[in-house]
PDB file of N, CA and C in Angstrom:
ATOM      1  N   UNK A   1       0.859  -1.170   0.000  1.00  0.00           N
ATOM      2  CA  UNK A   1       0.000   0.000   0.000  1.00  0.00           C
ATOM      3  C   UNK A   1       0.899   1.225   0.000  1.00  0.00           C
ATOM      4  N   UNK A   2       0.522   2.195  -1.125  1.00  0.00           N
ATOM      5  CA  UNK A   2       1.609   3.278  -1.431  1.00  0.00           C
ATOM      6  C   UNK A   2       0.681   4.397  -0.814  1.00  0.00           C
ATOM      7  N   UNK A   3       1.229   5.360   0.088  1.00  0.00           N
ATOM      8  CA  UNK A   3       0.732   6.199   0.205  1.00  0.00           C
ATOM      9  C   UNK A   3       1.631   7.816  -0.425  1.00  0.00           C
ATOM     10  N   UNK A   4       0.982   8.571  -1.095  1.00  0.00           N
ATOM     11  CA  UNK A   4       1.340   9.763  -1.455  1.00  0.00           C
ATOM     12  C   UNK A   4       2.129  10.376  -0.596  1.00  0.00           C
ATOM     13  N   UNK A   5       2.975  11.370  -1.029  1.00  0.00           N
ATOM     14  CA  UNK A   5       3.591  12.371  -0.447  1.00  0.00           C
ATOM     15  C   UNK A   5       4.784  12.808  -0.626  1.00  0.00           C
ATOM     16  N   UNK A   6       5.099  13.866  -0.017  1.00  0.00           N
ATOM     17  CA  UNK A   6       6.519  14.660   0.057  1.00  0.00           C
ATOM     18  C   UNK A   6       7.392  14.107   0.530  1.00  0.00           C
ATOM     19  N   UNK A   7       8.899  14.184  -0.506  1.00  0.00           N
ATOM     20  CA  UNK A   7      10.186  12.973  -0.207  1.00  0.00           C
ATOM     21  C   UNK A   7      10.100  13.425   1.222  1.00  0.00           C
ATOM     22  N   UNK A   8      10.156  14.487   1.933  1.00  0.00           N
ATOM     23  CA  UNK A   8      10.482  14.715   3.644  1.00  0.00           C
ATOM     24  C   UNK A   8       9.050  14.430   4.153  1.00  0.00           C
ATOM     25  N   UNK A   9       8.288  13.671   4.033  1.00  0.00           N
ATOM     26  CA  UNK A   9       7.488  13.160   4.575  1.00  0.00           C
ATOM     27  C   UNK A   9       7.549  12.341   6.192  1.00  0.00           C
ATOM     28  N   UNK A  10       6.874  12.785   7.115  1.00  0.00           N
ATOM     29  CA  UNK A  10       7.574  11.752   8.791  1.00  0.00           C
ATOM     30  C   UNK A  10       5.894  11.131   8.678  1.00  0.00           C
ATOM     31  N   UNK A  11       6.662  10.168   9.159  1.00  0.00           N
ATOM     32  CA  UNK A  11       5.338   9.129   9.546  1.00  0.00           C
ATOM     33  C   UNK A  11       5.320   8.447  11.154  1.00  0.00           C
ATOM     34  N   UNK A  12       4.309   9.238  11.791  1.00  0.00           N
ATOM     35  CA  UNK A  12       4.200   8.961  13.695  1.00  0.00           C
ATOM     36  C   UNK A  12       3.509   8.096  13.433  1.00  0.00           C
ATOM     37  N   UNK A  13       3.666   6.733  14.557  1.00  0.00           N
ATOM     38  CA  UNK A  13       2.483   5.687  15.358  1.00  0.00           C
ATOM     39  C   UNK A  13       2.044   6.615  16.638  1.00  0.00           C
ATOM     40  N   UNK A  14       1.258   6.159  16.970  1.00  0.00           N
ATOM     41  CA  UNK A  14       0.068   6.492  18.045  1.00  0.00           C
ATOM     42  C   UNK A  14       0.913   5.209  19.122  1.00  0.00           C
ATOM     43  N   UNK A  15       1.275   5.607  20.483  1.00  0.00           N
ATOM     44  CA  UNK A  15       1.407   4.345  21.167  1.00  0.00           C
ATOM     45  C   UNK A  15       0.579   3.570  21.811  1.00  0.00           C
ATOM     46  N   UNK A  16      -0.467   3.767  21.209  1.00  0.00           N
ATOM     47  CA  UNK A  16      -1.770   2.584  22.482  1.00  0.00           C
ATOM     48  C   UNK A  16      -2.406   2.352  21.108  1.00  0.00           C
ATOM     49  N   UNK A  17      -3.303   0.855  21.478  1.00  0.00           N
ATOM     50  CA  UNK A  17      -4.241   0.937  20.345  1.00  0.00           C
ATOM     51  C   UNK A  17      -5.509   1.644  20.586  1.00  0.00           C
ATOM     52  N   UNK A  18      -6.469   1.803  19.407  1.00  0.00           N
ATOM     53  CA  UNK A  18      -7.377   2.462  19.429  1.00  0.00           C
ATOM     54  C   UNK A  18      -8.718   1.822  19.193  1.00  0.00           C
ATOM     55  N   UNK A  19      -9.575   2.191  19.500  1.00  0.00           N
ATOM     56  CA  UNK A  19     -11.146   1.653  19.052  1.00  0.00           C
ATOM     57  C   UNK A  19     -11.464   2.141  17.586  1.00  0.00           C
ATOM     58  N   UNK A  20     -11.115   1.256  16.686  1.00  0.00           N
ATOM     59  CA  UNK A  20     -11.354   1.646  15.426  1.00  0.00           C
ATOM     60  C   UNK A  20     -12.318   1.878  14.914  1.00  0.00           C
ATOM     61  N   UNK A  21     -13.463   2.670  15.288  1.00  0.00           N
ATOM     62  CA  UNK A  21     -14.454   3.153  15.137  1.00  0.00           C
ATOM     63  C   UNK A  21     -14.277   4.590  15.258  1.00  0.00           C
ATOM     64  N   UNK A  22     -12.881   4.966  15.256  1.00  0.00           N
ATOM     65  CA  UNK A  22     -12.883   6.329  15.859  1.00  0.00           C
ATOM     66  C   UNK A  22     -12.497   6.678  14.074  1.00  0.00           C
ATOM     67  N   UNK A  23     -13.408   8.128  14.138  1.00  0.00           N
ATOM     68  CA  UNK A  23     -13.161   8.669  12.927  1.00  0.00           C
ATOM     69  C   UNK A  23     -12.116   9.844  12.762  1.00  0.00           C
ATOM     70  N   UNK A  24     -12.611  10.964  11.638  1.00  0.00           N
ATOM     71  CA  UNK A  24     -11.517  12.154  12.039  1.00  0.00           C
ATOM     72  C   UNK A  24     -11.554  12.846  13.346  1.00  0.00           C
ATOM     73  N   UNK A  25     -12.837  13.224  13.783  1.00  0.00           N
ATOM     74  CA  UNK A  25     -12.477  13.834  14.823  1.00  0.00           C
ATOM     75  C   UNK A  25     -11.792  13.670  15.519  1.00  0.00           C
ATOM     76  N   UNK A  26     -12.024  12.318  16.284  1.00  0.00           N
ATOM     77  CA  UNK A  26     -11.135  11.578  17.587  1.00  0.00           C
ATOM     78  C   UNK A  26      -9.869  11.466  17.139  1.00  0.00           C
ATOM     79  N   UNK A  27      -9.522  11.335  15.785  1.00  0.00           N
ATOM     80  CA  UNK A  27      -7.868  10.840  15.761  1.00  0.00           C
ATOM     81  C   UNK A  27      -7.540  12.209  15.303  1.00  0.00           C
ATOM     82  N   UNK A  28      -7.678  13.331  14.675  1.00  0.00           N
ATOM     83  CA  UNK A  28      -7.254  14.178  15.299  1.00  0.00           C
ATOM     84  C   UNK A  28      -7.491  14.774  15.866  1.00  0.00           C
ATOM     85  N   UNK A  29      -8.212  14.548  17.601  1.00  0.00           N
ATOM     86  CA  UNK A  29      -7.622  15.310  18.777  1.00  0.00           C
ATOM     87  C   UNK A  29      -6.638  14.318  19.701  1.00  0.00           C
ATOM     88  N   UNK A  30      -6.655  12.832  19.059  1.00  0.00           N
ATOM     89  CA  UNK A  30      -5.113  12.528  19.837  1.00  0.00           C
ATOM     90  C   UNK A  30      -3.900  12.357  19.205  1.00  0.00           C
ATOM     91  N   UNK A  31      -4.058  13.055  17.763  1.00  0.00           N
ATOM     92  CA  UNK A  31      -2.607  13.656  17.364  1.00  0.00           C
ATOM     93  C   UNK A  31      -2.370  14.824  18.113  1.00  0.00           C
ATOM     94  N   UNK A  32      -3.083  16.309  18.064  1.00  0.00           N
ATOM     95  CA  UNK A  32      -3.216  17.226  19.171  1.00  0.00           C
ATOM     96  C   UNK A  32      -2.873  17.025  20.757  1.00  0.00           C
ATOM     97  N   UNK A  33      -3.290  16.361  21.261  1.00  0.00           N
ATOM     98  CA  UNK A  33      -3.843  15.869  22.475  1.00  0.00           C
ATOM     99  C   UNK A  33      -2.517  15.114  23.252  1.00  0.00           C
ATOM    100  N   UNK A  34      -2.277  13.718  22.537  1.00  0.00           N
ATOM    101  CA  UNK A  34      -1.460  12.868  22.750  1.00  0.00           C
ATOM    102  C   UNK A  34      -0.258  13.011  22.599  1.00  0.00           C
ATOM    103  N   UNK A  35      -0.276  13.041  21.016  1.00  0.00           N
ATOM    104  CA  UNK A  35       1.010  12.994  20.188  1.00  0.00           C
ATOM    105  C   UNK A  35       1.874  14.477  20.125  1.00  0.00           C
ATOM    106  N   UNK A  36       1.108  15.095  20.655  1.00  0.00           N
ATOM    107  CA  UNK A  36       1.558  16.652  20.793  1.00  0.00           C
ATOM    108  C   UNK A  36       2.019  17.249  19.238  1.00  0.00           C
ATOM    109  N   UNK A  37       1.707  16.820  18.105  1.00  0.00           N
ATOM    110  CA  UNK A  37       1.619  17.543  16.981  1.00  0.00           C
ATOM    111  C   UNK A  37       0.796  18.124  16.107  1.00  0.00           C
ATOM    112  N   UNK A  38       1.341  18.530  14.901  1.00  0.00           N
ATOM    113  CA  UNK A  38       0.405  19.462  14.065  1.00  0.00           C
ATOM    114  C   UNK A  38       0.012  18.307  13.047  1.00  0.00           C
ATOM    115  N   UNK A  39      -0.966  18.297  12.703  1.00  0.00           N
ATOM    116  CA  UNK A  39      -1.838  17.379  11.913  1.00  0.00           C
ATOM    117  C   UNK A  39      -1.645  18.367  10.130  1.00  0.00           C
ATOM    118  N   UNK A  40      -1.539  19.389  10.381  1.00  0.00           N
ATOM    119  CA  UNK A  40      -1.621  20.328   9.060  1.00  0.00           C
ATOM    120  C   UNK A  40      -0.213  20.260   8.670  1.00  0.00           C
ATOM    121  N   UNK A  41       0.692  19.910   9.289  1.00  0.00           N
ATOM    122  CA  UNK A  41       2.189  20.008   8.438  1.00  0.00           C
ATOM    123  C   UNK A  41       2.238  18.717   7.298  1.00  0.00           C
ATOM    124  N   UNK A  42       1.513  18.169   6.693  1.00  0.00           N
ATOM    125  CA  UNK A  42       1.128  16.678   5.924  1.00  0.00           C
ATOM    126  C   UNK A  42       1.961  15.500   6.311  1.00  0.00           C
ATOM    127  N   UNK A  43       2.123  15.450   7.788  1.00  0.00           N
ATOM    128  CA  UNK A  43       2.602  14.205   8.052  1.00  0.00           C
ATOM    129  C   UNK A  43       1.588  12.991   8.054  1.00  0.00           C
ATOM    130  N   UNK A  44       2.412  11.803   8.692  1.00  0.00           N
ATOM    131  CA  UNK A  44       1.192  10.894   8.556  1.00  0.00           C
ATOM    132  C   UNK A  44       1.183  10.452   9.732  1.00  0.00           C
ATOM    133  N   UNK A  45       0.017  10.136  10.685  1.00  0.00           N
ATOM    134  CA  UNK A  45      -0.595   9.042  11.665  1.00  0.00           C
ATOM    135  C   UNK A  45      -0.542   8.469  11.443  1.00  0.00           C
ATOM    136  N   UNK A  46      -0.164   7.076  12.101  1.00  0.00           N
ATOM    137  CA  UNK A  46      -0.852   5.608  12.232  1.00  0.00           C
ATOM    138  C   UNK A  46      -1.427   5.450  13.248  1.00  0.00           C
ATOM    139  N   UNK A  47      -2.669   4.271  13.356  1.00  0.00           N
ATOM    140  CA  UNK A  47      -3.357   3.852  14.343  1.00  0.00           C
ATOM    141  C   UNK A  47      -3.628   2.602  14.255  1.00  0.00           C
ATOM    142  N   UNK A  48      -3.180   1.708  15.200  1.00  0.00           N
ATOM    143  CA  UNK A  48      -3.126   0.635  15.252  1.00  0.00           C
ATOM    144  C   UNK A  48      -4.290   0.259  16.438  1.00  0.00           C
ATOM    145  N   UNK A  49      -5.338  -0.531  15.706  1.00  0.00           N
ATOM    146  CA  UNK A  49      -6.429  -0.795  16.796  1.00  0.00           C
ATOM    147  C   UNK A  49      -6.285  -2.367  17.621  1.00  0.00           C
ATOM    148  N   UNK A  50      -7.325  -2.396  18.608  1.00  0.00           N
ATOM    149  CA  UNK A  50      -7.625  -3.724  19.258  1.00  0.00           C
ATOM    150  C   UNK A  50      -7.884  -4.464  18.205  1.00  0.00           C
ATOM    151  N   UNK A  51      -8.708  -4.536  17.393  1.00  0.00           N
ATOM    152  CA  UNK A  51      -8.087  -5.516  16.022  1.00  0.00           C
ATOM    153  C   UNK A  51      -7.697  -5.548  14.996  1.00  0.00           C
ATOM    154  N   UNK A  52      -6.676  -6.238  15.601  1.00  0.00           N
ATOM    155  CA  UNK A  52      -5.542  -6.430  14.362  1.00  0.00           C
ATOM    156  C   UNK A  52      -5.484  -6.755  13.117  1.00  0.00           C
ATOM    157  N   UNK A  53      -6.054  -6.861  12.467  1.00  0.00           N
ATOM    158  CA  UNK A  53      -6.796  -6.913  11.186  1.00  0.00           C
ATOM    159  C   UNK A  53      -6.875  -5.424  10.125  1.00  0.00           C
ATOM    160  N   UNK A  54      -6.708  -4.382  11.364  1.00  0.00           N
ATOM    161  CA  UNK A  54      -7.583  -2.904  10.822  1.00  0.00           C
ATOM    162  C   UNK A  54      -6.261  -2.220  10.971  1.00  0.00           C
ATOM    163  N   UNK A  55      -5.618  -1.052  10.466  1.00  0.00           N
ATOM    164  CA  UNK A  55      -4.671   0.028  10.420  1.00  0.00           C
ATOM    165  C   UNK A  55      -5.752   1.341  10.084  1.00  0.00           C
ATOM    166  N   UNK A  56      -5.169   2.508  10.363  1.00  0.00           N
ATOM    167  CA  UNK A  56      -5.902   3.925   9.941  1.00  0.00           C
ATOM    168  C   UNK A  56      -4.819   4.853   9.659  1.00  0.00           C
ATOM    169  N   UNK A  57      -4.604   5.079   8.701  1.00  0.00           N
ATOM    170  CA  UNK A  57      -3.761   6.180   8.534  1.00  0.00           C
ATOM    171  C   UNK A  57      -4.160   7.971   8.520  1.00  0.00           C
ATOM    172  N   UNK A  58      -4.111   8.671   9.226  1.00  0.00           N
ATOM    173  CA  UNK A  58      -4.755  10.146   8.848  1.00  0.00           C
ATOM    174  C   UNK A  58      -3.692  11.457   8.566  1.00  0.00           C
ATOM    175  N   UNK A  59      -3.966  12.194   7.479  1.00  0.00           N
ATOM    176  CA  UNK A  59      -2.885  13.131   6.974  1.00  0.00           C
ATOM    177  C   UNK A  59      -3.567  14.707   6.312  1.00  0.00           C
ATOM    178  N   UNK A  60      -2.996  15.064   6.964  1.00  0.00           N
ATOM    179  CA  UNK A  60      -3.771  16.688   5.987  1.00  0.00           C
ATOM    180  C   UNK A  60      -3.227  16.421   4.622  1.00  0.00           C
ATOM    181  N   UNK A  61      -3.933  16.817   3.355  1.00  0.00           N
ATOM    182  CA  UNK A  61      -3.542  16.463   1.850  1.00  0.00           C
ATOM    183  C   UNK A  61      -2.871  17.981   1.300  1.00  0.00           C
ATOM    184  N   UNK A  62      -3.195  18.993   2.047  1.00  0.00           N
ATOM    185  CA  UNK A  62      -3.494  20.086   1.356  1.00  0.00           C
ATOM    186  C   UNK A  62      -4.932  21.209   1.841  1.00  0.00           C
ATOM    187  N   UNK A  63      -6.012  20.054   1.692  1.00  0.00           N
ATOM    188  CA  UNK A  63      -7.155  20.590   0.848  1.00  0.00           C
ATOM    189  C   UNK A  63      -7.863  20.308   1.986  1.00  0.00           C
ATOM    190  N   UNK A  64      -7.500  19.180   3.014  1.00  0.00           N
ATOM    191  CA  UNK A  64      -8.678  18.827   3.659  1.00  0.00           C
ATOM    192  C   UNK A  64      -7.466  17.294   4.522  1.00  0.00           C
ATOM    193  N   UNK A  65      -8.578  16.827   5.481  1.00  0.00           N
ATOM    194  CA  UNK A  65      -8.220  15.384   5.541  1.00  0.00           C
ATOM    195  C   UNK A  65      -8.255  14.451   5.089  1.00  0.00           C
ATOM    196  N   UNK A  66      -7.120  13.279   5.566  1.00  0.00           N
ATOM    197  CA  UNK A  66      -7.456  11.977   4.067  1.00  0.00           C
ATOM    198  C   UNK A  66      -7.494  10.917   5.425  1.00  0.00           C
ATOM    199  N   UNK A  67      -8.263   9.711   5.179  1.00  0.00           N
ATOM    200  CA  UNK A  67      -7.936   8.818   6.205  1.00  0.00           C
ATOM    201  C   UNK A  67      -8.367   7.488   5.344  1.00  0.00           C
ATOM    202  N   UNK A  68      -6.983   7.059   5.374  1.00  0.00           N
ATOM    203  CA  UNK A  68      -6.969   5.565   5.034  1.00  0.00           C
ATOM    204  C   UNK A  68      -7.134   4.659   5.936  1.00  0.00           C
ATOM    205  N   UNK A  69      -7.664   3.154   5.330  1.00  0.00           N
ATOM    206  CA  UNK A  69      -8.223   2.575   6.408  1.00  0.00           C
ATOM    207  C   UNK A  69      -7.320   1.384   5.524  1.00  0.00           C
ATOM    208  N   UNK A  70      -7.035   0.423   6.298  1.00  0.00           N
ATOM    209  CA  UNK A  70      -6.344  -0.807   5.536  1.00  0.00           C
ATOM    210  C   UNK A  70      -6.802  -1.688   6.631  1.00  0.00           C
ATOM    211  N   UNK A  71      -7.692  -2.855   5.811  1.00  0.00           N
ATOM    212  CA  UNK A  71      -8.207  -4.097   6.615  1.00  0.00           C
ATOM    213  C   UNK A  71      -7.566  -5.524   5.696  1.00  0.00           C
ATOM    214  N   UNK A  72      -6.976  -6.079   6.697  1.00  0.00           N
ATOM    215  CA  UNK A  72      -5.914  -7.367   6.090  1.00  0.00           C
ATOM    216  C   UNK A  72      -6.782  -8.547   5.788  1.00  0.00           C
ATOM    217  N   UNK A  73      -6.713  -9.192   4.743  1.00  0.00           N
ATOM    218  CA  UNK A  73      -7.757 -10.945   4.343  1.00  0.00           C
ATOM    219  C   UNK A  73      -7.063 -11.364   5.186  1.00  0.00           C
ATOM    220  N   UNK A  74      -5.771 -11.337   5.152  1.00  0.00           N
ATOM    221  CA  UNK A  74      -4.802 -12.639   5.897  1.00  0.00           C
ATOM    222  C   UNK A  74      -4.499 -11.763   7.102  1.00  0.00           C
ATOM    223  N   UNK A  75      -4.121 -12.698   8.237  1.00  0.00           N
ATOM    224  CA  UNK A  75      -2.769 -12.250   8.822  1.00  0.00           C
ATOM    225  C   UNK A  75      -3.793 -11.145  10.050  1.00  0.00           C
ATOM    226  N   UNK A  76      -2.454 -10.476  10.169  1.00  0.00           N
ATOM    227  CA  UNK A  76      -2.939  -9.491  11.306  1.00  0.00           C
ATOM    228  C   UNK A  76      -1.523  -8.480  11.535  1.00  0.00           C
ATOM    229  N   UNK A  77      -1.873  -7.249  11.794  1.00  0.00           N
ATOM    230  CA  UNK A  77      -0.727  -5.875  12.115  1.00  0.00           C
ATOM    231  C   UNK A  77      -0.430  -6.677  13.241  1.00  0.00           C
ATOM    232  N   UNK A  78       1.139  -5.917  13.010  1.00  0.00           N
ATOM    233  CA  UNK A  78       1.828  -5.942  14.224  1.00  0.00           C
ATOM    234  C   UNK A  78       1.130  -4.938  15.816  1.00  0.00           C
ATOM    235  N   UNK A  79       1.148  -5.599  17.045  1.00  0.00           N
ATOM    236  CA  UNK A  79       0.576  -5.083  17.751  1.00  0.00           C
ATOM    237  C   UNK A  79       1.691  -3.899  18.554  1.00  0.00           C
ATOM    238  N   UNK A  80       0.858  -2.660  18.947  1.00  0.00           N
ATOM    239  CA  UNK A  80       1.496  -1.619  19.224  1.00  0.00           C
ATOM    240  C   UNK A  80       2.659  -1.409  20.393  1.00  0.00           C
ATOM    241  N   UNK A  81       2.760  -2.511  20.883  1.00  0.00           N
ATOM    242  CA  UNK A  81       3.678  -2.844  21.673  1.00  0.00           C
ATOM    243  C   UNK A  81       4.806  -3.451  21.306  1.00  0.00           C
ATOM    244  N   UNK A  82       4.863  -4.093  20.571  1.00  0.00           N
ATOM    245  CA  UNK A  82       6.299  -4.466  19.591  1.00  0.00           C
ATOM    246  C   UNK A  82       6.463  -3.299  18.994  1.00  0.00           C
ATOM    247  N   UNK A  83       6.567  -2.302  18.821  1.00  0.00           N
ATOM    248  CA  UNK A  83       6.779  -1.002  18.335  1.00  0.00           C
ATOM    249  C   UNK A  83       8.108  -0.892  19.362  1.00  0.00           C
ATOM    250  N   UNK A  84       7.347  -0.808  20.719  1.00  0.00           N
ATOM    251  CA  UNK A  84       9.254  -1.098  21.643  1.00  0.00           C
ATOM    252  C   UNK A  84       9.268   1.000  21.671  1.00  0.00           C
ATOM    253  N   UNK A  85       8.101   1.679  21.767  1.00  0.00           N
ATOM    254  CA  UNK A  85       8.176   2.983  22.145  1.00  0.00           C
ATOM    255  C   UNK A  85       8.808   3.750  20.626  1.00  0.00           C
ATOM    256  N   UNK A  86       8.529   3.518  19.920  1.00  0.00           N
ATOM    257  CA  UNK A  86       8.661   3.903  18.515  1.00  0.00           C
ATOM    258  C   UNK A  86       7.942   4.680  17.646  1.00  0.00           C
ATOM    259  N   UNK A  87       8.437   6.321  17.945  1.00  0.00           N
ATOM    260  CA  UNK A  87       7.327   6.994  17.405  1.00  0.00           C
ATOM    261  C   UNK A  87       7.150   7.115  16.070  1.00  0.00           C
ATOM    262  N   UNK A  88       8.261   7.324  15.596  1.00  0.00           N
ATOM    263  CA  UNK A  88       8.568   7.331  14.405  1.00  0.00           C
ATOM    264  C   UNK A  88       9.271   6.553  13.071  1.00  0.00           C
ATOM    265  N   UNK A  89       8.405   6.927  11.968  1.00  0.00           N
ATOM    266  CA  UNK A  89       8.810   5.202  11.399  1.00  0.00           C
ATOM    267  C   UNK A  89       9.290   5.715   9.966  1.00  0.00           C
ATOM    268  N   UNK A  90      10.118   5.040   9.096  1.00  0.00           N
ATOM    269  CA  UNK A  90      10.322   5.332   8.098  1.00  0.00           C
ATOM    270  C   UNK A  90       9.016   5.355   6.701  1.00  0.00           C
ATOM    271  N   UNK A  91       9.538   5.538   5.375  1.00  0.00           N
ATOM    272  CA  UNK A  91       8.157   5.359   5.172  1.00  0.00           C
ATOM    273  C   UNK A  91       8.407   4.091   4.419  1.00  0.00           C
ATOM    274  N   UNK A  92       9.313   3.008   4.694  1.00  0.00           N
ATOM    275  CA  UNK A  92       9.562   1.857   3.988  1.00  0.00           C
ATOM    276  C   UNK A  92       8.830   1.237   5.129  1.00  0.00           C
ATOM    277  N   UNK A  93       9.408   1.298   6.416  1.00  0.00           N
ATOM    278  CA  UNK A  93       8.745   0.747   7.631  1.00  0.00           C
ATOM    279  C   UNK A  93       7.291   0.818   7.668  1.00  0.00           C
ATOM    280  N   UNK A  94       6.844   2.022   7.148  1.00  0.00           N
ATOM    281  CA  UNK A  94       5.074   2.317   6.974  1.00  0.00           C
ATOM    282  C   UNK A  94       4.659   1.188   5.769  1.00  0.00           C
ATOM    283  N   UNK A  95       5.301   1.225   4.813  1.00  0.00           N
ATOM    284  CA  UNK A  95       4.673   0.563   3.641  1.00  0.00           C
ATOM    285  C   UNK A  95       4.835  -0.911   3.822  1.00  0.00           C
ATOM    286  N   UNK A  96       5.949  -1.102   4.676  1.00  0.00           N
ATOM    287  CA  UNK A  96       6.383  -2.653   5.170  1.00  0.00           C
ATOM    288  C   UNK A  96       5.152  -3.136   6.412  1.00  0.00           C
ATOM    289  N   UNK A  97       4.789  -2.221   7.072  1.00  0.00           N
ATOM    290  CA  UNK A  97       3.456  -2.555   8.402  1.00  0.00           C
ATOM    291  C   UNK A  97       2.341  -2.665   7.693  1.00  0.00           C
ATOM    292  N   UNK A  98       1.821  -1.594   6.393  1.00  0.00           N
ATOM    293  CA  UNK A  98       0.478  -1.715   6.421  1.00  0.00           C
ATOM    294  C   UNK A  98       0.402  -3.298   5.233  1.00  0.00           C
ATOM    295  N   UNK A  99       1.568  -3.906   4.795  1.00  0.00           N
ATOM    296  CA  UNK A  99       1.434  -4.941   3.938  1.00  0.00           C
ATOM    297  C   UNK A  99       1.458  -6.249   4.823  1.00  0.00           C
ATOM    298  N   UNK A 100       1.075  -5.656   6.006  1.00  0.00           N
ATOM    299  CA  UNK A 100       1.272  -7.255   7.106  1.00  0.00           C
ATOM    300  C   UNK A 100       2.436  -7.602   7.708  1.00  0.00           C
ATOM    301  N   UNK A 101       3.701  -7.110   7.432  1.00  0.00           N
ATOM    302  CA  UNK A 101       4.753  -7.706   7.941  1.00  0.00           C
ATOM    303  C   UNK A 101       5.120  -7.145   9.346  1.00  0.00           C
ATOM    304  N   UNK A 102       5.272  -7.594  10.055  1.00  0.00           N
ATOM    305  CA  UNK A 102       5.552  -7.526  11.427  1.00  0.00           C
ATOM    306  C   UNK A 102       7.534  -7.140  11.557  1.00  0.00           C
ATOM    307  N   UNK A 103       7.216  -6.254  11.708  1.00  0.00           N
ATOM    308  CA  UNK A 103       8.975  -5.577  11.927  1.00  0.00           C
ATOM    309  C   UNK A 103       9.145  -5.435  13.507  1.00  0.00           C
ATOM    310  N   UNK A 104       8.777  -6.749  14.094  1.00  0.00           N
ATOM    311  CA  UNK A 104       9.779  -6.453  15.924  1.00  0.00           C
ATOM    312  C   UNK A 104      10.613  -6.280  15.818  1.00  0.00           C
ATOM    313  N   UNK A 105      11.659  -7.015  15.214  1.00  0.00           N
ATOM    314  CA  UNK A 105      12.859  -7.542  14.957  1.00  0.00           C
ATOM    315  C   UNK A 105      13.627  -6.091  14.184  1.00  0.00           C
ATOM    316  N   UNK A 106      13.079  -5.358  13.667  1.00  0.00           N
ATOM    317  CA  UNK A 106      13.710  -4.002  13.068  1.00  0.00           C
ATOM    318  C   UNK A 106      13.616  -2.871  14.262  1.00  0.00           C
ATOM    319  N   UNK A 107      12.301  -2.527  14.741  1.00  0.00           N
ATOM    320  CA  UNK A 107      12.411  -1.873  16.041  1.00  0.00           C
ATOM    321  C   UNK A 107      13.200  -2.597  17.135  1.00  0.00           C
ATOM    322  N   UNK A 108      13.380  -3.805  17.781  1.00  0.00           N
ATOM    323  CA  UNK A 108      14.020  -4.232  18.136  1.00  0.00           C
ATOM    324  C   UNK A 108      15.315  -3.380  17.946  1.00  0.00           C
ATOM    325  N   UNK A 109      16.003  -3.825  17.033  1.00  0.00           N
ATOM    326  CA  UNK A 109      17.383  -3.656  16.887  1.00  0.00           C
ATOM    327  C   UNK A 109      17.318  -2.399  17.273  1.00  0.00           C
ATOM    328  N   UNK A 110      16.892  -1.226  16.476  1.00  0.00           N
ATOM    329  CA  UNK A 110      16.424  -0.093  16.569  1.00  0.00           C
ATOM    330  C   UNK A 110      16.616   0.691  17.900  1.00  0.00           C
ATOM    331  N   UNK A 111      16.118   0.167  19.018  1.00  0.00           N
ATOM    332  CA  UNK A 111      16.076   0.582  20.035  1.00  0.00           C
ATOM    333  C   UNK A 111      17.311  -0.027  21.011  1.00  0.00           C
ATOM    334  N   UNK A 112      17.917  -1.201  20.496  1.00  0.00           N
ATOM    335  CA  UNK A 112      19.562  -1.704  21.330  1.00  0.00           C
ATOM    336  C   UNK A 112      20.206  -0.658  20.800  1.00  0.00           C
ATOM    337  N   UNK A 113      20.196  -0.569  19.185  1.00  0.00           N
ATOM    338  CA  UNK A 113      21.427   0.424  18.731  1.00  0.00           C
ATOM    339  C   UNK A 113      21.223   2.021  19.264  1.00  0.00           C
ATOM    340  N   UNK A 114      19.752   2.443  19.890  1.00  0.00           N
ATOM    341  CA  UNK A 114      19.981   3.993  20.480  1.00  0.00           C
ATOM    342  C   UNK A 114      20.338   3.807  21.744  1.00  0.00           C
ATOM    343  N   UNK A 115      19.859   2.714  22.550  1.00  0.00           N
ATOM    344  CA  UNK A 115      20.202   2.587  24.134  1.00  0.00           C
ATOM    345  C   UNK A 115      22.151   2.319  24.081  1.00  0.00           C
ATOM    346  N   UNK A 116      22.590   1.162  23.029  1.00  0.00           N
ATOM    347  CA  UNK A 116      24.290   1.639  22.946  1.00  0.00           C
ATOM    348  C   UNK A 116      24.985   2.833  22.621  1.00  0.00           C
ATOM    349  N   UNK A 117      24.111   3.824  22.563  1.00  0.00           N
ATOM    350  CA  UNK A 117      25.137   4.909  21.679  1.00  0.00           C
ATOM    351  C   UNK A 117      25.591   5.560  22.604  1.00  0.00           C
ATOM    352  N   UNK A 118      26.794   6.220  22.364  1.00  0.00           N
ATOM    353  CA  UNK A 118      27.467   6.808  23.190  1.00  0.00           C
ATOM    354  C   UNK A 118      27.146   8.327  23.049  1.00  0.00           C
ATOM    355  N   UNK A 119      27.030   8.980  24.363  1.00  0.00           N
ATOM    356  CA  UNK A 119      26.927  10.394  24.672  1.00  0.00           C
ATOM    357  C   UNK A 119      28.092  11.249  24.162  1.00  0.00           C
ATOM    358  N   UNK A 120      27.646  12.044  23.536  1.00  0.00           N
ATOM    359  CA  UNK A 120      28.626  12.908  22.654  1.00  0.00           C
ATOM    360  C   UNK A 120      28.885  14.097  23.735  1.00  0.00           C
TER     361      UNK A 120
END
């Protein structure tokens, strides 16, 4: 699943899951709220719900809001806790989650290699 946008594009997860019934409003007031950002700079949300089956993506386009919804035949998203406190994701990592693949093992590493780094 390709989503549009600007090469400097950032793509935030949400760290809890959500009741995927929640539409624009609710997800953006816990980008606001939660995530402490601007929803109008065209970044992207993710929302990862209680079932795993469902993803939501939400992004200002320009013009208005866009909110993608991606529901899996197979399989199931990775749950928001293997994220391992991971706000931010690449957008290979985005296109690699919403196609089903479960990247612990990339956040994983991810988070040994910032906890080893040395203080400059």
């Amino acid at each position: 699943m390709e989503l549009m946008g600007r090469s400097d594009l950032r793509v935030f997860v949400y760290g809890e899951e959500i009741d995927m019934r929640a539409g624009f409003s609710k997800l953006h007031a816990l980008v606001i709220e939660k995530m402490k950002a601007n929803l109008f700079e065209g970044n992207l949300f993710v929302f990862l719900g209680r079932n795993p089956r469902r993803a939501k993506v939400l992004q200002f386009d320009g013009s208005g809001l866009r909110l993608t919804v991606k529901m899996l035949d197979r399989g199931r998203f990775m749950k928001v806790s293997d994220l391992f406190e991971t706000p931010e994701i690449s957008r290979d990592e985005l296109n690699r989650l919403l196609d089903g693949v479960n990247l612990r093992v990339v956040f994983a590493a991810k988070k040994m290699q910032s906890e080893n780094q040395p203080f400059a």
